[in-house]
Protein backbone atom coordinates (compact mmCIF):
# COMPACT_ATOMS: atom_id res chain seq x y z
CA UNK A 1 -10.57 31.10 5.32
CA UNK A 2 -13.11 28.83 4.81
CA UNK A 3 -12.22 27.57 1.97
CA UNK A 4 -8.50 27.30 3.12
CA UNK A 5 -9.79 24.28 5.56
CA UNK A 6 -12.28 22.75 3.04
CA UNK A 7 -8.82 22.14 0.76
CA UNK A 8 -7.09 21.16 3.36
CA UNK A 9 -8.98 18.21 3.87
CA UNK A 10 -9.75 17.00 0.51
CA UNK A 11 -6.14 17.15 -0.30
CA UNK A 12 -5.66 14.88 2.80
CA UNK A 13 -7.94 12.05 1.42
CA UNK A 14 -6.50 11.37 -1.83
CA UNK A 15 -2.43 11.22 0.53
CA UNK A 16 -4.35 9.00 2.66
CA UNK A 17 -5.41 6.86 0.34
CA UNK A 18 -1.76 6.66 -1.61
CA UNK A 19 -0.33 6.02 1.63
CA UNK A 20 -2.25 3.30 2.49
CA UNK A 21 -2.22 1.58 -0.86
CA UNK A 22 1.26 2.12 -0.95
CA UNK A 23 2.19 0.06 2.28
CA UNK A 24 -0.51 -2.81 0.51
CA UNK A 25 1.66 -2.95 -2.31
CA UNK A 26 4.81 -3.14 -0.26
CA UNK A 27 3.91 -5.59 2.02
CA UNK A 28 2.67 -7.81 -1.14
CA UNK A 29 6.00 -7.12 -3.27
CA UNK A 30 7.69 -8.39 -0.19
CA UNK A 31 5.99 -11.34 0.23
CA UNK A 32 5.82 -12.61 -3.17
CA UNK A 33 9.39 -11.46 -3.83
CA UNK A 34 11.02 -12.87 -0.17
CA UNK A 35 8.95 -15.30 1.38
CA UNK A 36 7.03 -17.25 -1.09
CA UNK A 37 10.23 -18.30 -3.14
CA UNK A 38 11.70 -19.55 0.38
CA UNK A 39 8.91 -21.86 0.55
CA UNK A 40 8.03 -23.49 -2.71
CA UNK A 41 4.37 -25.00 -3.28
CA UNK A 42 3.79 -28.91 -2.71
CA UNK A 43 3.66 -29.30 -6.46
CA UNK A 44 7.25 -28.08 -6.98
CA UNK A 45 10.28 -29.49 -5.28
């Protein structure tokens, strides 16, 4: 039984982890893909 918990919570880091990486690279792919082209650079017009 003990090792039943010990698994349990190293398979919970790595999900973690995904998870939270995952909703990094969403929130970047939406701003570079949505926002940024809605307001160009000073540069460009």
């Amino acid at each position: 039984m003990l090792l039943a918990k010990v698994w349990h919570f190293w398979i919970a880091v790595p999900l973690v982890f995904g998870a939270v990486l995952f909703g990094i690279a969403t929130i970047v792919g939406y701003v570079t893909k949505v926002i940024r082209p809605k307001y160009p650079r000073r540069g460009q017009v």
